[in-house]
Protein backbone atom coordinates (compact mmCIF):
# COMPACT_ATOMS: atom_id res chain seq x y z
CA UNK A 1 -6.56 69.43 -47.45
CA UNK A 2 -5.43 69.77 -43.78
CA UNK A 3 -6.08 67.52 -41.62
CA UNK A 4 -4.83 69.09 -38.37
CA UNK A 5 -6.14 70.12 -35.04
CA UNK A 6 -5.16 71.79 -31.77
CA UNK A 7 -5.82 70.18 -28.58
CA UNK A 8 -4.41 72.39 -25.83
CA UNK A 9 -0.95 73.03 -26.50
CA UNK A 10 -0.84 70.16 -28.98
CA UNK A 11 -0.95 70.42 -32.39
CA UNK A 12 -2.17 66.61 -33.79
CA UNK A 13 -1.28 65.45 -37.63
CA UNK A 14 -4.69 64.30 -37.95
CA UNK A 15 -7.95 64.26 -35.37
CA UNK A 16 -8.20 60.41 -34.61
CA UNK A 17 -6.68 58.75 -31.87
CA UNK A 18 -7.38 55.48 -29.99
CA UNK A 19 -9.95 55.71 -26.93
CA UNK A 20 -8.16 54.34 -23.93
CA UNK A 21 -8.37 50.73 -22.97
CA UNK A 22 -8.92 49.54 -26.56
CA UNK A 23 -6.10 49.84 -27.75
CA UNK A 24 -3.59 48.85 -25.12
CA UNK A 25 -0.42 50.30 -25.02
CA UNK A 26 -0.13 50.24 -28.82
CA UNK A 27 2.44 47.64 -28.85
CA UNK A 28 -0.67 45.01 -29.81
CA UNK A 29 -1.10 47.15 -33.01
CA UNK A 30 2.28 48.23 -34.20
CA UNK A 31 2.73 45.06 -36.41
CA UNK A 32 -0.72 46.07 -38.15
CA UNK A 33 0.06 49.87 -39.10
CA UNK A 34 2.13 52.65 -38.24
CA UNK A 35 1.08 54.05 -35.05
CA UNK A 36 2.83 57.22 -36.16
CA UNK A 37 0.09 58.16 -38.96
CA UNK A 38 -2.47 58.17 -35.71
CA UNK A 39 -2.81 61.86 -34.30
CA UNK A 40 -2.25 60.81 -30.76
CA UNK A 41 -1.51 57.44 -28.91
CA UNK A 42 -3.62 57.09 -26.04
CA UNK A 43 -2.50 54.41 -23.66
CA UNK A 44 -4.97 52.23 -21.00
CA UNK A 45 -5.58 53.95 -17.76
CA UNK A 46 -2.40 53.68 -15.25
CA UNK A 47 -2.88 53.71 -11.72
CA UNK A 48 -0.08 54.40 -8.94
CA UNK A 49 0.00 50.61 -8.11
CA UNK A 50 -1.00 47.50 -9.79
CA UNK A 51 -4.18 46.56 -10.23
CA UNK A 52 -5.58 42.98 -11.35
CA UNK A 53 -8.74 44.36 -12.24
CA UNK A 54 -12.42 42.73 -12.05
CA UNK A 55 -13.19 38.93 -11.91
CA UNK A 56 -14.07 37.29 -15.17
CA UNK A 57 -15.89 37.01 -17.54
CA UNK A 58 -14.92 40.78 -18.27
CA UNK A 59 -16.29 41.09 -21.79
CA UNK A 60 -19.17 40.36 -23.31
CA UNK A 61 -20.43 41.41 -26.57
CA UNK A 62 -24.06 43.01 -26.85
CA UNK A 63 -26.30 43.99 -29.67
CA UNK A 64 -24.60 46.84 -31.17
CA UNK A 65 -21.87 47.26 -28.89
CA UNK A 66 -19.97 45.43 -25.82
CA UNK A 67 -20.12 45.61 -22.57
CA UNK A 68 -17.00 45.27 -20.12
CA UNK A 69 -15.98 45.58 -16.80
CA UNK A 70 -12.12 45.41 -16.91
CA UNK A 71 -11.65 47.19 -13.69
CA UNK A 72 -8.48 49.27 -14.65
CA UNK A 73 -6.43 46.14 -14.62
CA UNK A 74 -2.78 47.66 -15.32
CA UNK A 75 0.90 47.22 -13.94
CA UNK A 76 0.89 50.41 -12.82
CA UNK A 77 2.94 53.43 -12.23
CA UNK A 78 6.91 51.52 -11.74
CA UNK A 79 6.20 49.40 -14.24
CA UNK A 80 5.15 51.21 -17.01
CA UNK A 81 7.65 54.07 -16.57
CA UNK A 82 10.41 51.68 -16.36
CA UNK A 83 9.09 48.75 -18.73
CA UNK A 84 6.48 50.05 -20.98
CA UNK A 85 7.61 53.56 -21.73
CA UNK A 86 10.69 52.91 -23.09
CA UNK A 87 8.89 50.61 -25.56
CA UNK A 88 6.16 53.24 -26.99
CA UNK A 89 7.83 56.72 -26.41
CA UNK A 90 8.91 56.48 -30.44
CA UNK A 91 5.84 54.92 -31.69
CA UNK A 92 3.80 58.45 -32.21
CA UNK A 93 5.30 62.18 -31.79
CA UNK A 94 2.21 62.76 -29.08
CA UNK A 95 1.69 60.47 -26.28
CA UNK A 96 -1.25 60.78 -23.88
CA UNK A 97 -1.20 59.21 -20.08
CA UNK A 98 -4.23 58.81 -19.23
CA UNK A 99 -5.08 58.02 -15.35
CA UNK A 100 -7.04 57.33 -12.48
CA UNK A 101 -6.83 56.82 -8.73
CA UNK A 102 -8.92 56.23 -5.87
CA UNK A 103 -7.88 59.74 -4.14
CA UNK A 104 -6.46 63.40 -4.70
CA UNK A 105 -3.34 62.09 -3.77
CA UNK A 106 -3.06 59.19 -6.15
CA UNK A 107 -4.05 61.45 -9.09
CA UNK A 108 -1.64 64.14 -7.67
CA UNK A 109 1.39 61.33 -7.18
CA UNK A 110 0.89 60.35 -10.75
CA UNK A 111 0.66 64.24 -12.52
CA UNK A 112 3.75 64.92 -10.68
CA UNK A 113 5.36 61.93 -11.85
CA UNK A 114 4.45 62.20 -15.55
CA UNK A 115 5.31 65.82 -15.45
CA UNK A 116 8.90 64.39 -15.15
CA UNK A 117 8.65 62.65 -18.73
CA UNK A 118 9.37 64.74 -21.98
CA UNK A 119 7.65 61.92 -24.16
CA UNK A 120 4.70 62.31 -22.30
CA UNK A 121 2.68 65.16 -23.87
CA UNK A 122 -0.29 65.19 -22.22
CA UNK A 123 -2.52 63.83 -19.47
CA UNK A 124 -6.15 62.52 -19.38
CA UNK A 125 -7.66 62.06 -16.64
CA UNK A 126 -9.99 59.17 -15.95
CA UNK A 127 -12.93 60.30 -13.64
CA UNK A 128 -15.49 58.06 -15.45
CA UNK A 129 -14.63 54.39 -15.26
CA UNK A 130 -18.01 52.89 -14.26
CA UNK A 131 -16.04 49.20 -13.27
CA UNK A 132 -14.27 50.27 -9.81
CA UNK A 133 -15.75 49.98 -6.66
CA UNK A 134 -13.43 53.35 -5.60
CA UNK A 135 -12.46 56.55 -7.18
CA UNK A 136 -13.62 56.18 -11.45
CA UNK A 137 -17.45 56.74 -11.84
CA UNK A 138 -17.38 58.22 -8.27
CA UNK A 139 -15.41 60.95 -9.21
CA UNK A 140 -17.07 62.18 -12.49
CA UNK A 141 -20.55 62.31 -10.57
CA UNK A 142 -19.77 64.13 -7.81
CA UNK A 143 -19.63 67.79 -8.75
CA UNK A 144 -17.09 68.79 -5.99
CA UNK A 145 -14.78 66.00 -6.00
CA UNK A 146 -14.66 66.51 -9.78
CA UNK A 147 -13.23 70.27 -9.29
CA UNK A 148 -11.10 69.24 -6.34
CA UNK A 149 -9.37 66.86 -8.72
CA UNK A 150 -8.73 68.73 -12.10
CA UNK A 151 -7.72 71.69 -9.76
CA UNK A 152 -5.35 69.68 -7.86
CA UNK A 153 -3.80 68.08 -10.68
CA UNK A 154 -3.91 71.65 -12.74
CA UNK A 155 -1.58 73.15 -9.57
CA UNK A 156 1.07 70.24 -10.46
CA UNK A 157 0.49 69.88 -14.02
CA UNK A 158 2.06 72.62 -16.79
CA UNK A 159 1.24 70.83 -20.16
CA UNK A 160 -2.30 69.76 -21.56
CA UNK A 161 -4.77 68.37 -19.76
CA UNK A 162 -7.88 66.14 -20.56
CA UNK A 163 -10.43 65.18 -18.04
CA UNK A 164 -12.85 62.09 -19.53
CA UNK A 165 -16.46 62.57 -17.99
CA UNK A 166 -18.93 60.09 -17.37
CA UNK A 167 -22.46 59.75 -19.42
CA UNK A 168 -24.07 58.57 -16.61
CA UNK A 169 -25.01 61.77 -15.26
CA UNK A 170 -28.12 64.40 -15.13
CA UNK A 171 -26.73 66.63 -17.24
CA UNK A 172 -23.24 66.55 -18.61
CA UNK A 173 -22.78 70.20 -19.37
CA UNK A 174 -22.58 70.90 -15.76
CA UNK A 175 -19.84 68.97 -15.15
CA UNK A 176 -18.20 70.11 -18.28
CA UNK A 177 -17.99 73.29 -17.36
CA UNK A 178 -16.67 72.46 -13.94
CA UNK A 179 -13.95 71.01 -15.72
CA UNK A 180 -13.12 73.59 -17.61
CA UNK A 181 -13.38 76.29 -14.85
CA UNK A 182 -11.36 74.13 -12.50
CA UNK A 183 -8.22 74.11 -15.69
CA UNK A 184 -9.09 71.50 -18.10
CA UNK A 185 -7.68 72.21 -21.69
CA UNK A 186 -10.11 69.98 -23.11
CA UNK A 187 -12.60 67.07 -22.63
CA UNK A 188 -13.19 63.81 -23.81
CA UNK A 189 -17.12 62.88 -24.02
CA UNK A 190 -17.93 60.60 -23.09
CA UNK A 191 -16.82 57.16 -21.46
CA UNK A 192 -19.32 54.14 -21.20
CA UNK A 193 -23.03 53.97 -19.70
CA UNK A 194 -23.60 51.58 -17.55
CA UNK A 195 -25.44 47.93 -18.39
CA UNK A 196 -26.09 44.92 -17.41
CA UNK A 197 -26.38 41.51 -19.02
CA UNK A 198 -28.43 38.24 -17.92
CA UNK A 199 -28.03 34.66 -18.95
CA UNK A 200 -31.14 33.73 -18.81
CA UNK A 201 -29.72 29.99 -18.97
CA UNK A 202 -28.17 30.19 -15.55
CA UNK A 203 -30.59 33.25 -14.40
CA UNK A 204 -27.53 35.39 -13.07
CA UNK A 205 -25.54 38.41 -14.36
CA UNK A 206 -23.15 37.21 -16.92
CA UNK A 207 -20.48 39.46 -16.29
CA UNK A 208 -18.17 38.83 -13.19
CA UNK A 209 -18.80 42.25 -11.70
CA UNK A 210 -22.46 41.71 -12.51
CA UNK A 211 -22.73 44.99 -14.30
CA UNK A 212 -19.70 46.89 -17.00
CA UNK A 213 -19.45 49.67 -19.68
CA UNK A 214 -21.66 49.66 -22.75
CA UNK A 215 -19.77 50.86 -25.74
CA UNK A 216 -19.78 50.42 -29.52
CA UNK A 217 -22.67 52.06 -32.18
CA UNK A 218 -25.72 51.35 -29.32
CA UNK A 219 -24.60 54.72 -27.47
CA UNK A 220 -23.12 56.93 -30.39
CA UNK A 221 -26.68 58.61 -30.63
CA UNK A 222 -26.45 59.45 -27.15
CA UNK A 223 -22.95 60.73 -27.26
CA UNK A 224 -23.16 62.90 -30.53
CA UNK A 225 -25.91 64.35 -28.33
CA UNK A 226 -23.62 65.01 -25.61
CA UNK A 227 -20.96 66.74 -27.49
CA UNK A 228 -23.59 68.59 -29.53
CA UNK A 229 -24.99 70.07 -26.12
CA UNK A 230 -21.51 70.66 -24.21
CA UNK A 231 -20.05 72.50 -27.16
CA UNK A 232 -22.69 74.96 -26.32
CA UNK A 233 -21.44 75.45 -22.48
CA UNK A 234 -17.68 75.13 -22.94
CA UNK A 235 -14.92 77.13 -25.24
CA UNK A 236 -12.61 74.43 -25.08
CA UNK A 237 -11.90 71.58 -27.73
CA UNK A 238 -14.02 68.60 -27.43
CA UNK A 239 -12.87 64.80 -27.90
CA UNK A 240 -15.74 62.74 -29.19
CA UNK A 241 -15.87 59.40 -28.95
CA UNK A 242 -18.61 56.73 -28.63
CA UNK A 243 -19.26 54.36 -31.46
CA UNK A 244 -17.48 55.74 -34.28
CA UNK A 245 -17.21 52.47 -36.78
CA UNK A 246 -17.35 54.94 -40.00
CA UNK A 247 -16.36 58.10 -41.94
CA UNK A 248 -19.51 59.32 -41.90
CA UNK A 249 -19.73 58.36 -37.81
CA UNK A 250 -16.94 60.33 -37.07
CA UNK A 251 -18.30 63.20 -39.49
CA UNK A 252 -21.77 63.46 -36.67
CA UNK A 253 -19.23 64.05 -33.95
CA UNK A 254 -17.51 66.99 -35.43
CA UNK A 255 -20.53 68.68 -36.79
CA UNK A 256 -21.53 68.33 -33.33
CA UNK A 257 -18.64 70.25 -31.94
CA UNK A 258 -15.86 67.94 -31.45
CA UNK A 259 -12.43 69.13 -32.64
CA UNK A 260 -11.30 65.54 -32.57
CA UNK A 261 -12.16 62.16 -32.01
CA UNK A 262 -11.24 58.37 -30.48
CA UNK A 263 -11.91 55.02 -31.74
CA UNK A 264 -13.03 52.13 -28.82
CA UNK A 265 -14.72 49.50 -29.65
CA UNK A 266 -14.43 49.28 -33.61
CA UNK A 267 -10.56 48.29 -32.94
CA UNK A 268 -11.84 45.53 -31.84
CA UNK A 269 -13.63 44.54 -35.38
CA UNK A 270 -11.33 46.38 -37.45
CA UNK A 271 -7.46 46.74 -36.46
CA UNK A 272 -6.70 48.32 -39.18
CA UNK A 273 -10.05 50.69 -38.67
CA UNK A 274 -8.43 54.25 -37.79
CA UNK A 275 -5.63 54.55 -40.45
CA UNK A 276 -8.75 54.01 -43.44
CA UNK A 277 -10.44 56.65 -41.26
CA UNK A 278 -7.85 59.32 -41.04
CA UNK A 279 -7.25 58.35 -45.74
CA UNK A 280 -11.23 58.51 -46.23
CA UNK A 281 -11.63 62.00 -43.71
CA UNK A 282 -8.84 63.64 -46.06
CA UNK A 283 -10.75 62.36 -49.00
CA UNK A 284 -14.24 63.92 -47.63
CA UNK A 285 -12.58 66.96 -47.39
CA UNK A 286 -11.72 66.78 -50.98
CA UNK A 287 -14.94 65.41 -52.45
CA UNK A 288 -16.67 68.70 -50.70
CA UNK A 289 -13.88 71.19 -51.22
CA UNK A 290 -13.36 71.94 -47.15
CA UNK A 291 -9.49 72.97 -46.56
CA UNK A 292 -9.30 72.44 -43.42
CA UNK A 293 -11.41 69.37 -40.99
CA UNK A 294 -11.24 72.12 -38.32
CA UNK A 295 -14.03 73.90 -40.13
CA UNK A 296 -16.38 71.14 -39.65
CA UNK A 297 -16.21 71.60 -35.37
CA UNK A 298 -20.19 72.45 -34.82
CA UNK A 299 -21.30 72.96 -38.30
CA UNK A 300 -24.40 71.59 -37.25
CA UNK A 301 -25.27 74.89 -34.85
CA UNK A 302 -25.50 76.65 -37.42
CA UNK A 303 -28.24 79.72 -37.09
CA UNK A 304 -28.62 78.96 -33.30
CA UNK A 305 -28.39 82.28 -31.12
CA UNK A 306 -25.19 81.32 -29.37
CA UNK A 307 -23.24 79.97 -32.05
């Protein structure tokens, strides 16, 4: 049974990978498996300089889910390239930067920069973050900045490129297919919605930014929904990811239309989570006699007009 997908340029072992920001820079999990049976390592959003991030509390788990409002916090560009690379470039075969900045410039400083870097296979860029007050959330719902950005960065950038939208739009497909027509390989779908939480003790937001990133099961309704409707409007691959805590989770997104997907919040509950995913998805494929998990992309179109 084959377990392998194309992404781009890249050609990934296996579909799962971790969502950015839950998993680090993989050096938390390297003690618990090896990172090397994951498809892809996807590190925490880098920004040119260091960032702190948002005041605590940062994290606060919700029925279903969690809620956050990290705010990017990351050493940024020096650091990693000179401390943190060094460290992960062996731990898997394809490593993906992902990014964000608070102008064209930023996002062009740091495409041009990772361009430089064999061991860095492929970029994705963060237009979604809902937790910064600049650049993030702004980006991905703003139609023209959007194109400006994955156009500018496509100019600089020769190898694959991934551009994360935002949920928290009207309706995604536009910006989808902006992405794509402005030189996006391929998309994630989605990053969080935005929430709130209240103690009702105290009678103020809980969180220090007052309001974060929902994640976990609660939204993975909404997202299959998303990828199910964007596979419709784009021809490129599809990430999903949004509350995948199961086989038969991860299953929804790529009858949807996703060629692959990333874990978030379930490495938080399960460390060990995505390497049982990737043994039970080769064992579906065996119980139902697929060959190949790239058959399953938008199975669940099946007898619509434009499918």
């Amino acid at each position: 049974m084959n377990l392998k997908v194309k992404i781009g340029e890249l050609t990934l072992k296996n579909p799962v990978m971790p969502a950015s920001g839950t998993f680090g820079f993989g050096l938390e999990f390297k003690d618990i498996f090896d990172l090397k049976n994951l498809g892809a390592l996807v590190v925490k959003t880098i920004t040119k300089n260091p960032r702190l991030g948002n005041r605590p509390p940062r994290v606060y788990e919700v029925s279903c889910g969690m809620i956050n409002s990290i705010g990017l916090a990351n050493p940024g560009w020096d650091y990693f390239c000179e401390k943190i690379l060094p460290q992960i470039k062996d731990l898997n075969d394809i490593l993906i930067l992902n990014i964000a900045g608070e102008s064209v410039e930023e996002f062009q400083y740091l495409a041009r920069e990772a361009q430089r870097f064999d061991e860095i296979k492929a970029l994705e860029l963060n237009v979604s973050c809902p937790n910064v007050s600049k650049g993030g959330i702004a980006f991905g719902t703003d139609l023209e900045a959007l194109k400006q950005i994955v156009s500018s960065v496509r100019k600089i950038y020769s190898k694959t490129l991934i551009v994360k939208l935002t949920p928290n739009v009207t309706d995604i497909t536009v910006y989808a297919k902006a992405a794509e027509n402005a030189g996006a390989d391929a998309l994630t779908l989605i990053n969080t919605f935005t929430g709130m939480v209240i103690d009702v003790k105290s009678k103020k937001p809980i969180l220090g930014n007052k309001h974060g990133g929902v994640s976990g099961p609660a939204i993975r309704p909404m997202a299959v929904k998303m990828v199910y409707d964007c596979f419709k409007a784009v021809s490129i691959p599809i990430i999903g990811v949004g509350g995948i805590d199961s086989k038969e989770a991860a299953l929804e997104f790529f009858l949807a239309g996703a060629t692959a997907i990333q874990v978030g919040s379930q490495n938080f509950v399960e460390p060990g989570f995505m390497p049982r995913l990737i043994r039970e998805l080769g064992e579906y494929l065996q119980e139902e006699n697929i060959e190949s998990i790239a058959k399953l992309t938008g199975l669940a179109h099946r007898g619509e007009e434009n499918v």
